[in-house]
Protein backbone atom coordinates (compact mmCIF):
# COMPACT_ATOMS: atom_id res chain seq x y z
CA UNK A 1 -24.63 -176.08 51.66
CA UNK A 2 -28.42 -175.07 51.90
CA UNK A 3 -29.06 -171.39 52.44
CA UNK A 4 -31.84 -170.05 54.44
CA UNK A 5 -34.13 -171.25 56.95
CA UNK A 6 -34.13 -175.03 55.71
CA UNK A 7 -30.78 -176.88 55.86
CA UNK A 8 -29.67 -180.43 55.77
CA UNK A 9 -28.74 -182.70 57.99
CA UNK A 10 -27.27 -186.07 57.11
CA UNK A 11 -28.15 -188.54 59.65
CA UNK A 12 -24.82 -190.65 59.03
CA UNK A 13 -23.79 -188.68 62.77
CA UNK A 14 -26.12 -185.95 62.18
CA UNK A 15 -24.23 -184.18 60.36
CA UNK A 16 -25.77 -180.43 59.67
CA UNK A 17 -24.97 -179.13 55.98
CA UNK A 18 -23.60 -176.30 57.59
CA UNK A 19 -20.39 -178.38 58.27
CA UNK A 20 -20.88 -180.94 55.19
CA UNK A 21 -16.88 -181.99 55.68
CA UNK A 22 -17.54 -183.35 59.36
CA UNK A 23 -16.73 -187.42 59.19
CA UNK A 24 -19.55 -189.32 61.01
CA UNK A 25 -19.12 -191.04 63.46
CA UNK A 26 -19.11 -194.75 63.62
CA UNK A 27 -22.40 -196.52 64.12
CA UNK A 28 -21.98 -200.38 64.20
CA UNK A 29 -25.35 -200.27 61.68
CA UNK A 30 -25.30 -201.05 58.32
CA UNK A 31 -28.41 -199.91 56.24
CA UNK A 32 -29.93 -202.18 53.49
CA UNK A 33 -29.34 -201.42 50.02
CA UNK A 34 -32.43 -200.30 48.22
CA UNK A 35 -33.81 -201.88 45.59
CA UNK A 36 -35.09 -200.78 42.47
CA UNK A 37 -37.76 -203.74 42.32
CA UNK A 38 -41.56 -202.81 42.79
CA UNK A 39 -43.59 -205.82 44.20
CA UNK A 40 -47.23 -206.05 44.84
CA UNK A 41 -47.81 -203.54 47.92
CA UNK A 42 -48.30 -204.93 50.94
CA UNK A 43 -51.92 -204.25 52.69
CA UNK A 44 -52.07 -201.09 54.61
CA UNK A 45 -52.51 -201.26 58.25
CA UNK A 46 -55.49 -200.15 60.33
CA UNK A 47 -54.80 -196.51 60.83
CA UNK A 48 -55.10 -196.74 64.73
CA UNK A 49 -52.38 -199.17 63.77
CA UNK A 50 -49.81 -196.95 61.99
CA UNK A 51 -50.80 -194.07 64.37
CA UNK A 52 -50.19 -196.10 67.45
CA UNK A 53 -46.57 -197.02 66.18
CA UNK A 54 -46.21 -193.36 64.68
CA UNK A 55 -47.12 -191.80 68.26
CA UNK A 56 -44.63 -193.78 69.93
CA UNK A 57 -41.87 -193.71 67.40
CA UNK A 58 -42.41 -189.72 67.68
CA UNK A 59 -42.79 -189.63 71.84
CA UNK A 60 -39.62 -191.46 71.99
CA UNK A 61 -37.68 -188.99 69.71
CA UNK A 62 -39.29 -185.94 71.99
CA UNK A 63 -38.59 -187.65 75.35
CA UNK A 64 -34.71 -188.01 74.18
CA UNK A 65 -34.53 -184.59 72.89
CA UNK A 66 -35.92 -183.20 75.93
CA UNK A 67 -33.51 -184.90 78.06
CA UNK A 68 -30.55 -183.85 75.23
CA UNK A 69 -29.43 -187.43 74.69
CA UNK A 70 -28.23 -187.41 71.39
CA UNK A 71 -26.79 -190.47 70.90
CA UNK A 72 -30.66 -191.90 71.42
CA UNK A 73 -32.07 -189.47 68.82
CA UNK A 74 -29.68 -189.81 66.32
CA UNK A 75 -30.72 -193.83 66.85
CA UNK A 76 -34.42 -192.91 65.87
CA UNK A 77 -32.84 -192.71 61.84
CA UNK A 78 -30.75 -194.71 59.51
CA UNK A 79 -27.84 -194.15 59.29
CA UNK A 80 -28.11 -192.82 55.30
CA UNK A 81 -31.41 -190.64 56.44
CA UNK A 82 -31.55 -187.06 55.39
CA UNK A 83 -33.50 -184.41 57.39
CA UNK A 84 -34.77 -181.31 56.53
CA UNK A 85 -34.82 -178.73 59.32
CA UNK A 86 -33.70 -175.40 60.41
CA UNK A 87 -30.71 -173.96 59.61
CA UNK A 88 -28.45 -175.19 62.96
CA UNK A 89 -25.35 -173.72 64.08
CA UNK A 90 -23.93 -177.91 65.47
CA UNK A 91 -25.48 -180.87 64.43
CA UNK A 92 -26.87 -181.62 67.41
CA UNK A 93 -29.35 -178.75 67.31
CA UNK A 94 -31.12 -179.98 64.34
CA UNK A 95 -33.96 -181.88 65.88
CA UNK A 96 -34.74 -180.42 68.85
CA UNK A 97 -38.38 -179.31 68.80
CA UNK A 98 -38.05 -175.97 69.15
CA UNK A 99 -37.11 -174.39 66.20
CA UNK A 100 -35.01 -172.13 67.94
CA UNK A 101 -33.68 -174.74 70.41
CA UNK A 102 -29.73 -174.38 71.23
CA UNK A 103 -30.04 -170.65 69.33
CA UNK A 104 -29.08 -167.47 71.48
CA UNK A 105 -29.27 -169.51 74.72
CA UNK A 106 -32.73 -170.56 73.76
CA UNK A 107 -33.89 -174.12 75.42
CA UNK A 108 -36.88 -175.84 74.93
CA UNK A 109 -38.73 -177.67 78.14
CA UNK A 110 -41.65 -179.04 77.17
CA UNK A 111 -43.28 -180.71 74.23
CA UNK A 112 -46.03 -182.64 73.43
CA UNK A 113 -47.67 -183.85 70.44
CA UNK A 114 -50.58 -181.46 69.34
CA UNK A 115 -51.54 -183.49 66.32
CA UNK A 116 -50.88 -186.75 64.54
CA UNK A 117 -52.30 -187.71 61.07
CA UNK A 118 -50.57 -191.42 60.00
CA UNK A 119 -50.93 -194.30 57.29
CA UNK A 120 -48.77 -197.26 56.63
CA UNK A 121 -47.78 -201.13 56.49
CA UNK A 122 -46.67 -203.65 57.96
CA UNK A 123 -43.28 -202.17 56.21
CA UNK A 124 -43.34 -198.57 57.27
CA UNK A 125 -45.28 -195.94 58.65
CA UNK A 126 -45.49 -192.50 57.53
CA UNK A 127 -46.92 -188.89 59.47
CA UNK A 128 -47.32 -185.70 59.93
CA UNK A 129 -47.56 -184.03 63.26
CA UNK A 130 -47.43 -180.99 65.20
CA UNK A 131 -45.58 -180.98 68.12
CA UNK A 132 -46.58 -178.04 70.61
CA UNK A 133 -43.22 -176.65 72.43
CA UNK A 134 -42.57 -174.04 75.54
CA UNK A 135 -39.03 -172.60 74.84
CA UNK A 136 -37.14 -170.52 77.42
CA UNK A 137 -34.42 -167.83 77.33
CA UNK A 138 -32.61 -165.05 78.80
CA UNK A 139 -33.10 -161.49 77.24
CA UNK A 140 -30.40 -158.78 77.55
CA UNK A 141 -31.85 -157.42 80.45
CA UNK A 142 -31.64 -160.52 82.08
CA UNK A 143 -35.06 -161.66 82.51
CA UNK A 144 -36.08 -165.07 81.82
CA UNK A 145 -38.72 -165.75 78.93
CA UNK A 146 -41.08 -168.57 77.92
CA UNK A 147 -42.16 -168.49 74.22
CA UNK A 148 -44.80 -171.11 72.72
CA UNK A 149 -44.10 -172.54 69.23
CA UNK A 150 -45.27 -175.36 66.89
CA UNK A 151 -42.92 -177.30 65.16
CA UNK A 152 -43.93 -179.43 62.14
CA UNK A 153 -42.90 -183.33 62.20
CA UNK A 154 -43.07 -185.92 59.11
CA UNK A 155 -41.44 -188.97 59.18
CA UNK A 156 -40.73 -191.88 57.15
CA UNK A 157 -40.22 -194.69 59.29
CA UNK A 158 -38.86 -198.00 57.79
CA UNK A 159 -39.26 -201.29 59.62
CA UNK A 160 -36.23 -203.03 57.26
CA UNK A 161 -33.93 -200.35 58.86
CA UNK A 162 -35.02 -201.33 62.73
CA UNK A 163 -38.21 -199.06 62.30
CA UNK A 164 -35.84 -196.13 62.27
CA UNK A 165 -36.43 -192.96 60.01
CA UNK A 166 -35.43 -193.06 56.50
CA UNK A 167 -36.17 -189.69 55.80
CA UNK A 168 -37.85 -186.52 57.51
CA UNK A 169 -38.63 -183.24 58.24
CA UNK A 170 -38.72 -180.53 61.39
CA UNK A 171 -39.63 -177.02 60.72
CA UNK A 172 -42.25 -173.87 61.30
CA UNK A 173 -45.29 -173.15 59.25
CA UNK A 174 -44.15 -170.31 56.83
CA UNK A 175 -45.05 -169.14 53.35
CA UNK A 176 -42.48 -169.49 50.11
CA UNK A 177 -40.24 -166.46 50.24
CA UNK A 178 -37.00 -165.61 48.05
CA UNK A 179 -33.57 -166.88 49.59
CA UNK A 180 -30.35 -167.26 48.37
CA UNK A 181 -28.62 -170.02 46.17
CA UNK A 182 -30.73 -173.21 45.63
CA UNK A 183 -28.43 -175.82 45.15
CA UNK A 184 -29.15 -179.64 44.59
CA UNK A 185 -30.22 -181.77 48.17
CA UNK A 186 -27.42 -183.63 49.36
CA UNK A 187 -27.43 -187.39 48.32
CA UNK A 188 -28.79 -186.42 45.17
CA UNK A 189 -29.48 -188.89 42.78
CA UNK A 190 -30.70 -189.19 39.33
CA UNK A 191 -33.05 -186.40 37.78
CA UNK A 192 -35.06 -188.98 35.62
CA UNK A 193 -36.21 -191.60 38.63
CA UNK A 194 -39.81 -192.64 38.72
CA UNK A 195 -40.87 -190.79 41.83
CA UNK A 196 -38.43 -187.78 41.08
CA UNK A 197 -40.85 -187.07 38.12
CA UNK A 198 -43.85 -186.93 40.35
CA UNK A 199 -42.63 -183.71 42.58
CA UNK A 200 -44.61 -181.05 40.87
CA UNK A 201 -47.92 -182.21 39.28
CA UNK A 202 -47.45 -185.36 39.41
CA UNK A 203 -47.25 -185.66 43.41
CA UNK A 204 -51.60 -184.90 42.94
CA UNK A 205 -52.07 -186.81 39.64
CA UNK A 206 -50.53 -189.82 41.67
CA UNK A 207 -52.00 -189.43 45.25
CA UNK A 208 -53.65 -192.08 47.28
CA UNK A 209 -57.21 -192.18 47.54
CA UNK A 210 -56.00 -190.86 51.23
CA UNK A 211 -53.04 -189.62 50.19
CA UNK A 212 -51.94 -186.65 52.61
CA UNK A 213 -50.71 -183.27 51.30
CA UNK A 214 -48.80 -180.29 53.35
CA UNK A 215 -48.20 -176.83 52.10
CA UNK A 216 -45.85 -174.76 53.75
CA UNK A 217 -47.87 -172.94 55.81
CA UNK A 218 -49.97 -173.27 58.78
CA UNK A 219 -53.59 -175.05 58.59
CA UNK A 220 -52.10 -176.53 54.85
CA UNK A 221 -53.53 -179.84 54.99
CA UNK A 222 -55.71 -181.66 52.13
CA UNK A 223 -56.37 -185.60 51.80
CA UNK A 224 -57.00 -187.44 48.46
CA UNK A 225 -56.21 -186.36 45.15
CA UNK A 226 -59.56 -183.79 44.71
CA UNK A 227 -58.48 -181.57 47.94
CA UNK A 228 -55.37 -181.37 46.66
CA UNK A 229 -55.75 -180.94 43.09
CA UNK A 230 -57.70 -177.95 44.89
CA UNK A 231 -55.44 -177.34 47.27
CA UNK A 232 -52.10 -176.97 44.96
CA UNK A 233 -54.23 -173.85 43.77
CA UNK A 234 -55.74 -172.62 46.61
CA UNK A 235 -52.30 -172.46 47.97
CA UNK A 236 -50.68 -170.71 44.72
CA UNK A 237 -47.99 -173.62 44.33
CA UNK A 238 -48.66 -174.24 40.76
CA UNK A 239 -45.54 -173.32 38.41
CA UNK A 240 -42.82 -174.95 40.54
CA UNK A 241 -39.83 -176.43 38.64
CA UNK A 242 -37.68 -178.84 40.44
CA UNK A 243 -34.17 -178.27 40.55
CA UNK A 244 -32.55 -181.02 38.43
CA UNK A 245 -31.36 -183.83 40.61
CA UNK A 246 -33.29 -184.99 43.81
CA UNK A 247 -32.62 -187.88 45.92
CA UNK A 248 -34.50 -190.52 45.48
CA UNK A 249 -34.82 -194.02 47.54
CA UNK A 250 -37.69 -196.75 45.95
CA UNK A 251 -37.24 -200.52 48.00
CA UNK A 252 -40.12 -203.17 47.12
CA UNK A 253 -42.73 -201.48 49.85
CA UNK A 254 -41.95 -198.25 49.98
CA UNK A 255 -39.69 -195.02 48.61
CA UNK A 256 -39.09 -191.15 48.92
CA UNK A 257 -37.94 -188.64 47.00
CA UNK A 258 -36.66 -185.22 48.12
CA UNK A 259 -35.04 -182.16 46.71
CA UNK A 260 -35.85 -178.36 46.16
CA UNK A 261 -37.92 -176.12 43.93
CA UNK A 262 -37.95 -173.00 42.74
CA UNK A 263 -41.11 -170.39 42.10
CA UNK A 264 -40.69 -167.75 39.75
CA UNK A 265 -43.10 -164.47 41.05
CA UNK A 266 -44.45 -161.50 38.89
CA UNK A 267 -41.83 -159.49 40.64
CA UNK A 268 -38.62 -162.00 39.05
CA UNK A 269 -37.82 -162.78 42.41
CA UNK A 270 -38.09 -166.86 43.06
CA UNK A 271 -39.48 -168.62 46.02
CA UNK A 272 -37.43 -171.17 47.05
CA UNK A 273 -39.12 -174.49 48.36
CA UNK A 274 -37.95 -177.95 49.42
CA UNK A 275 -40.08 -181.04 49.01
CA UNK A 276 -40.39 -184.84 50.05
CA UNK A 277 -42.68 -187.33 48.83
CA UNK A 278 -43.54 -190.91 50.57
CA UNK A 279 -44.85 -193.18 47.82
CA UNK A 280 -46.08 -196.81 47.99
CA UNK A 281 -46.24 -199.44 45.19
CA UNK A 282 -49.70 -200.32 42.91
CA UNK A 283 -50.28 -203.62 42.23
CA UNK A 284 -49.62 -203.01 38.70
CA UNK A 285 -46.12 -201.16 39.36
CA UNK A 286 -47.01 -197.58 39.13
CA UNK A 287 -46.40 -195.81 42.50
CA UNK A 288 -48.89 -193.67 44.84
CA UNK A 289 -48.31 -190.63 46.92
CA UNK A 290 -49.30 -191.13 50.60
CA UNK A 291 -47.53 -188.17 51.87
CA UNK A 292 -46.44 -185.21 50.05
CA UNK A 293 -44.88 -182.01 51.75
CA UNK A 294 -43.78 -178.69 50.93
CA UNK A 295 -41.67 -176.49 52.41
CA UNK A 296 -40.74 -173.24 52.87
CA UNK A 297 -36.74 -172.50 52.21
């Protein structure tokens, strides 16, 4: 179980960590196994390109939230996908775009994408977006209340899985804070994998000529390796140390690793953190970091 303000939710049914023991439900899909393989990347797509697709992969998962058809959201991922969001009460909280959506009577009833920043293939597509929100509810004295909010979107979208999500994020801009327990992400895998090693400083050593990093809080946003390098201390996010055992996905095109980190501070409190990196094949076999996010916990 994740404690504070990011959970997980498994996508096999949606399945918040809050109720890990929940069975999924049936799905009729089968994802592909992943392969451990790297192949000559394939050539990255015209960004209009990837942003087109990315717009209207991300419209279609807002317009089904909004109308609170579940089945059609939980469609937009793979069936193996795991999601970082807000900690959520039923699993069918988790992605709607207001952060405090399906909380205290809370509904959201209108969102639209604010920003969109995308790359990709002709094998996946990968963003980051802000999606602008108007949430509504009820105080104790009975009076009806609209609240504006930002929720943070990124996405790994795989076409091999029916251009579904393979793994993603929804959350609020907030700095690293001490929480609770920091236990190991669901899924995990092993603590040694190629792209697990990259999650500290090696996610900027290895980034993308227009690679695409995201701190945790608002306005956090650096592309290429130089921002970031100067970004990374900028942001004070040097001195993480990963907790042992991410998960961690590599096919021939693409992979993704994510998992949580801890931050010691002066005071011997720790800041706890949660992370996800996209990567994308060289042509000699390393891998590159298009999109690297932290989060807070």
């Amino acid at each position: 179980m994740q404690i504070g303000v990011i959970a997980v939710a498994s996508i096999a049914g949606l399945v918040a960590c809050a109720s890990p023991e929940r069975a999924p439900p049936a799905s009729g899909r089968a994802s592909p196994p992943p392969t451990l393989t790297a192949t000559p990347p394939p050539t990255v797509a015209v960004s209009s390109t990837a942003a087109q697709r990315s717009r209207a992969f991300l419209q279609r998962q807002i317009d089904a939230a909004l109308r609170r058809d579940r089945a059609a959201l939980v469609d937009t991922f793979s069936d193996d996908a795991i999601v970082l969001v807000p900690l959520a009460s039923e699993p069918g909280e988790v992605t709607h775009f207001g952060i405090g959506d399906g909380f205290h009577g809370m509904k959201t009833t209108k969102a639209s994408i604010a920003t969109l920043i995308a790359g990709g293939s002709a094998d996946a597509v990968w963003f980051y977006a802000d999606v602008a929100t108007e949430n509504e509810f009820v105080d104790h004295a009975g009076i009806r209340n609209t609240v504006a909010q930002t929720t943070r979107v990124v996405e790994l979208v795989s076409a091999a899985h029916g251009w579904r999500a393979v793994a993603a994020s929804f959350t609020e801009a907030r700095g690293p804070q001490p929480s609770g327990a920091n236990p190991e992400i669901a899924g995990a895998t092993d603590s040694d994998g190629t792209l697990a090693m990259l999650a500290t400083d090696g996610a900027v050593a290895s980034m993308a000529p227009d690679g695409l990093l995201v701190g945790p809080e608002a306005g956090q946003l650096a592309t290429g390796p130089a921002a970031a390098r100067t970004a990374i201390t900028a942001w004070r996010l040097e001195s993480l140390t990963r907790i042992p055992r991410p998960r961690e996905i590599r096919t021939s095109s693409w992979g993704f690793v994510q998992g949580h980190l801890d931050q010691p501070r002066p005071d011997r409190l720790v800041n706890r953190l949660a992370f996800q990196l996209f990567c994308v094949p060289r042509r000699d076999g390393s891998w590159q970091v298009v999109l690297a996010q932290y989060l807070a916990k």
